[in-house]
Protein backbone atom coordinates (compact mmCIF):
# COMPACT_ATOMS: atom_id res chain seq x y z
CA UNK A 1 194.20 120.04 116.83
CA UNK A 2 190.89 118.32 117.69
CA UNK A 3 190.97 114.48 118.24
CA UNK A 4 188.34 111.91 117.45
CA UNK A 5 187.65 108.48 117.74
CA UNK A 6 185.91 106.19 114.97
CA UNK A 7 184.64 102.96 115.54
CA UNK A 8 183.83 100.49 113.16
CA UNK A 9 182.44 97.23 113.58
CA UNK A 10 181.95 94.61 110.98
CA UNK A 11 179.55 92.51 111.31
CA UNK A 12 177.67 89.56 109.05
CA UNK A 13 175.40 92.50 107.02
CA UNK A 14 176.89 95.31 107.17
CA UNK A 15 179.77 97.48 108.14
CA UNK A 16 179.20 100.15 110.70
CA UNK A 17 181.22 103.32 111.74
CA UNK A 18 180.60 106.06 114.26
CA UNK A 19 182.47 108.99 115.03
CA UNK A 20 183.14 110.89 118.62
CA UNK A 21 184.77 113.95 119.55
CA UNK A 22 186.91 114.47 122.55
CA UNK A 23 183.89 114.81 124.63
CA UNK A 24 182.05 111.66 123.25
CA UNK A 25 179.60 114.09 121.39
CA UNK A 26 178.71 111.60 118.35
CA UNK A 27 180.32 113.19 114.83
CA UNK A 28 178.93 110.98 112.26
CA UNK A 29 177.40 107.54 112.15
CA UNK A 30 177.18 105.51 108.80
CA UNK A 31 176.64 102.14 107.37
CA UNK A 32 177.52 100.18 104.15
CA UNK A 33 175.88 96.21 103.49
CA UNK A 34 177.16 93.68 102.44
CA UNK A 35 176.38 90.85 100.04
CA UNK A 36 175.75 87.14 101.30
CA UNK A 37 176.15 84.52 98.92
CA UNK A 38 174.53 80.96 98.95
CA UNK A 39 176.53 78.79 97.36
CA UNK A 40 174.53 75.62 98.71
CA UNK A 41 171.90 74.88 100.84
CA UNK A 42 174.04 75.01 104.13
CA UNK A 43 176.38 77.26 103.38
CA UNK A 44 176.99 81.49 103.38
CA UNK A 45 179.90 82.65 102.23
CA UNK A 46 181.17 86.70 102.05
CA UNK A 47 183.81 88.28 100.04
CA UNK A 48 186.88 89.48 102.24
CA UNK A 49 187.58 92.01 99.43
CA UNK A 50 184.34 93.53 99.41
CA UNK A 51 184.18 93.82 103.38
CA UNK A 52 187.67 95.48 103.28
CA UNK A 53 186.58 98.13 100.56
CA UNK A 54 183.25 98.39 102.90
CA UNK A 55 185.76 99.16 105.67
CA UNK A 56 187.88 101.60 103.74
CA UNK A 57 184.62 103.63 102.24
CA UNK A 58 183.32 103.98 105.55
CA UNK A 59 186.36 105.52 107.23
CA UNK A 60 186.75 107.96 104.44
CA UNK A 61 183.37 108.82 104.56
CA UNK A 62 183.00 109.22 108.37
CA UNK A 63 186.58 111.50 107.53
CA UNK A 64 185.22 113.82 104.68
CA UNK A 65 182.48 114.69 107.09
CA UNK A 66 184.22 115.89 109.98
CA UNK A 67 187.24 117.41 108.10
């Protein structure tokens, strides 16, 4: 059974993933945006739910590649 690490870091545009193999060859790589929203002039605000769905896509996807 191989093993493989994903990474995924979340950050204020986008969610990123990458995937290694046991010997740190990189698998896949991927990335999903995300909306800002502007609700007044000084303030950004995100949607948790959309960032979490951005997280789940992203793991599958980086999964259905490899497997």
């Amino acid at each position: 059974m191989s093993v493989y690490l994903i990474g995924i870091d979340v950050g204020t545009q986008s969610v990123k993933s990458v995937m290694f193999d046991e010997a740190g060859v990189r698998i896949t790589a991927d990335f999903k945006p995300l909306s800002l929203k502007y609700p007044s002039a000084n303030a950004v605000e995100q949607d948790p739910d959309e960032i979490y769905r951005a997280v789940v896509e992203i793991g599958r996807a980086s999964c259905r590649e490899r497997v």
